[in-house]
C-alpha atoms as a PDB file:
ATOM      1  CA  UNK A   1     -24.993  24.215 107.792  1.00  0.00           C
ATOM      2  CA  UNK A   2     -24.886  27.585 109.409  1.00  0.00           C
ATOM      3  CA  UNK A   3     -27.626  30.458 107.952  1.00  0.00           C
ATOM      4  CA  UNK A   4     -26.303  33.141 106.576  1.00  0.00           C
ATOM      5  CA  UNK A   5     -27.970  36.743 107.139  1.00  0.00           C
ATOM      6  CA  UNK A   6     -26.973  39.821 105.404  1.00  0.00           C
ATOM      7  CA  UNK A   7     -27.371  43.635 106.416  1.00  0.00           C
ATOM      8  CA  UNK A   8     -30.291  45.001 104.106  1.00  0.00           C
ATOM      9  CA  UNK A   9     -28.938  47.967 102.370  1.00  0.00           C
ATOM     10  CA  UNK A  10     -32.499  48.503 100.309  1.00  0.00           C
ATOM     11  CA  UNK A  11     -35.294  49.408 102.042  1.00  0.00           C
ATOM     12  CA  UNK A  12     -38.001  48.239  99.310  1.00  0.00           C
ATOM     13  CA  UNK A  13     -36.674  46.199  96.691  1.00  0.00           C
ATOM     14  CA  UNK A  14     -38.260  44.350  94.090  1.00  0.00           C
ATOM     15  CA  UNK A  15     -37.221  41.184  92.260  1.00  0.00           C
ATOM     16  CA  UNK A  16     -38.901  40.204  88.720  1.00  0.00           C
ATOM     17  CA  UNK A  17     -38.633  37.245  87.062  1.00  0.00           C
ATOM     18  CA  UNK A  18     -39.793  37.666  83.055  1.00  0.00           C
ATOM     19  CA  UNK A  19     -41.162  35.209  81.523  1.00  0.00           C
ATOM     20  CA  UNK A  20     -42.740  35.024  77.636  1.00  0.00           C
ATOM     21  CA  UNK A  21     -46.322  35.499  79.091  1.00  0.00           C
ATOM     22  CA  UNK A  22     -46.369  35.905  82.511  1.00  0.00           C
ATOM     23  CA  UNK A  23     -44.393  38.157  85.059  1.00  0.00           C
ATOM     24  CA  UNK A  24     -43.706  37.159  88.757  1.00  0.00           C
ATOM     25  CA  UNK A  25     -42.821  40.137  91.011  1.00  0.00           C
ATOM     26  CA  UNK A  26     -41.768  39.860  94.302  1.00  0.00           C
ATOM     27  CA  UNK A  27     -41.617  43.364  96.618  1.00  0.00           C
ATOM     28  CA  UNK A  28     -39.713  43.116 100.105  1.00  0.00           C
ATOM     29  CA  UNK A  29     -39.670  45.244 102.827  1.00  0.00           C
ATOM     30  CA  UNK A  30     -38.161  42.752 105.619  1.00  0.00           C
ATOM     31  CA  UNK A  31     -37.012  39.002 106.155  1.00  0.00           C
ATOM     32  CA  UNK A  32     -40.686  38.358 107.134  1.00  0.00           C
ATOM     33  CA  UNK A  33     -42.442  41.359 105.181  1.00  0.00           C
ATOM     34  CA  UNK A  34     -43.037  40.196 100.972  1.00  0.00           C
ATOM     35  CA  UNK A  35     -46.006  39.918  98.690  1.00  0.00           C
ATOM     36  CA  UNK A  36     -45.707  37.944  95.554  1.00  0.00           C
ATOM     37  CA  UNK A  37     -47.846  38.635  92.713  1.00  0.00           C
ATOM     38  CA  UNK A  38     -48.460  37.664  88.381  1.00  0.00           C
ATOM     39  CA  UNK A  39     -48.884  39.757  86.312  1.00  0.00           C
ATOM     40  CA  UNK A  40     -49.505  39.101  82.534  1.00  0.00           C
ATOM     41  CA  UNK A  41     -47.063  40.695  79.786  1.00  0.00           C
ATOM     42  CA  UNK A  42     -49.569  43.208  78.438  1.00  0.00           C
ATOM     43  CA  UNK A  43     -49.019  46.943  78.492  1.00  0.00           C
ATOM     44  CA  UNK A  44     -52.224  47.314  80.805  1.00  0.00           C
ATOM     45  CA  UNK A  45     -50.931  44.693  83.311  1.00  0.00           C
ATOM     46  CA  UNK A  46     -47.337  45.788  83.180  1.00  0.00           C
ATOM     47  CA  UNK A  47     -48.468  49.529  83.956  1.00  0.00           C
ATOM     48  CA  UNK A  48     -50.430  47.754  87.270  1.00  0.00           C
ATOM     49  CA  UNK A  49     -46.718  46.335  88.330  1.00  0.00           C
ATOM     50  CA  UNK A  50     -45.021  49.315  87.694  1.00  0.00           C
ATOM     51  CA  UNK A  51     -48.248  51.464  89.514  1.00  0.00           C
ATOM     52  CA  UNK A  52     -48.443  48.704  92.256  1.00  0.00           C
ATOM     53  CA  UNK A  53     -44.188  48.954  92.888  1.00  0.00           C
ATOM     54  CA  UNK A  54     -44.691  52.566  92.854  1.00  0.00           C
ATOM     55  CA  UNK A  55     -47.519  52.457  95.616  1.00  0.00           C
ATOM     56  CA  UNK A  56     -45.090  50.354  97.788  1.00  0.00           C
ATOM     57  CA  UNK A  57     -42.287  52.474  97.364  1.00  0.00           C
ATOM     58  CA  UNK A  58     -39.932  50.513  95.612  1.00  0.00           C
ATOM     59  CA  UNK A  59     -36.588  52.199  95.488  1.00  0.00           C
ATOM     60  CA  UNK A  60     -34.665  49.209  93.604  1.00  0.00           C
ATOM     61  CA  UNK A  61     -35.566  46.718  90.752  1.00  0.00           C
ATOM     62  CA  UNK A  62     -33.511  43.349  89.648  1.00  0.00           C
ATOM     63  CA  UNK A  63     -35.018  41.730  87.243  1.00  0.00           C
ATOM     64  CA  UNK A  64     -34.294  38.199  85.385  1.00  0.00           C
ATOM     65  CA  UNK A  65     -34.908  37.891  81.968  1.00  0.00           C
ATOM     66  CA  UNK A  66     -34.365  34.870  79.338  1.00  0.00           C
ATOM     67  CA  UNK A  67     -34.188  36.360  75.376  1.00  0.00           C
ATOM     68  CA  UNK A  68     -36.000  39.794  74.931  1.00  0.00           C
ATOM     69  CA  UNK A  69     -38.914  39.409  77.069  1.00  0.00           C
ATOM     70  CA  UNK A  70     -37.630  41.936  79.757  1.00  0.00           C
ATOM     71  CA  UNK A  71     -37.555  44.626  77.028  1.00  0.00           C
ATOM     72  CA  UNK A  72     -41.697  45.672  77.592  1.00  0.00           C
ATOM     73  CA  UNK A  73     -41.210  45.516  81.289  1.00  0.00           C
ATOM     74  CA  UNK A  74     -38.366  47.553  80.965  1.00  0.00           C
ATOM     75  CA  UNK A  75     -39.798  50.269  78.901  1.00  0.00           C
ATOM     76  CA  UNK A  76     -42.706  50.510  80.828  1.00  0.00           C
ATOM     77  CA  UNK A  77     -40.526  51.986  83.528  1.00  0.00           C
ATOM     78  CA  UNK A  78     -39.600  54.903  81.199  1.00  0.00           C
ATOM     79  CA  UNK A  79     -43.266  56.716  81.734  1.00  0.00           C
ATOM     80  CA  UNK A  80     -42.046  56.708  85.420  1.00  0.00           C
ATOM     81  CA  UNK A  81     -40.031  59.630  84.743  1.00  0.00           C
END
């Protein structure tokens, strides 16, 4: 089966897959340039994602979510602005 490669139209993105207690983020810069990292779903930790996406100049979040556990993550984002 052939590879498939697509353009990258983000520069810094960041994927983040919510889970009841724990929170895995992923921020990529290239095909070969990502860091991985937990976080747990307390405000304190979820302010170090947000402060640690921030420092690596995330311009775009997806995020995957089962029930209502993405709603702290989400909010978290609102002292951003």
């Amino acid at each position: 089966m052939e590879k498939l490669i697509f353009d990258q139209v983000v520069l810094v993105g960041c994927g983040i897959d919510v889970h009841k207690d724990i929170i895995v983020a992923t921020i990529r810069k290239s095909e070969k340039e990502y860091e991985t990292k937990e976080f747990r779903s307390y405000t304190s930790s979820l302010t170090e994602l947000r402060e640690w996406c921030k420092s690596e100049r995330v311009t775009h979040i997806a995020m995957e979510s089962t029930g209502v556990y993405w709603k702290p993550v989400f909010n978290i984002w609102k002292r951003v602005i």
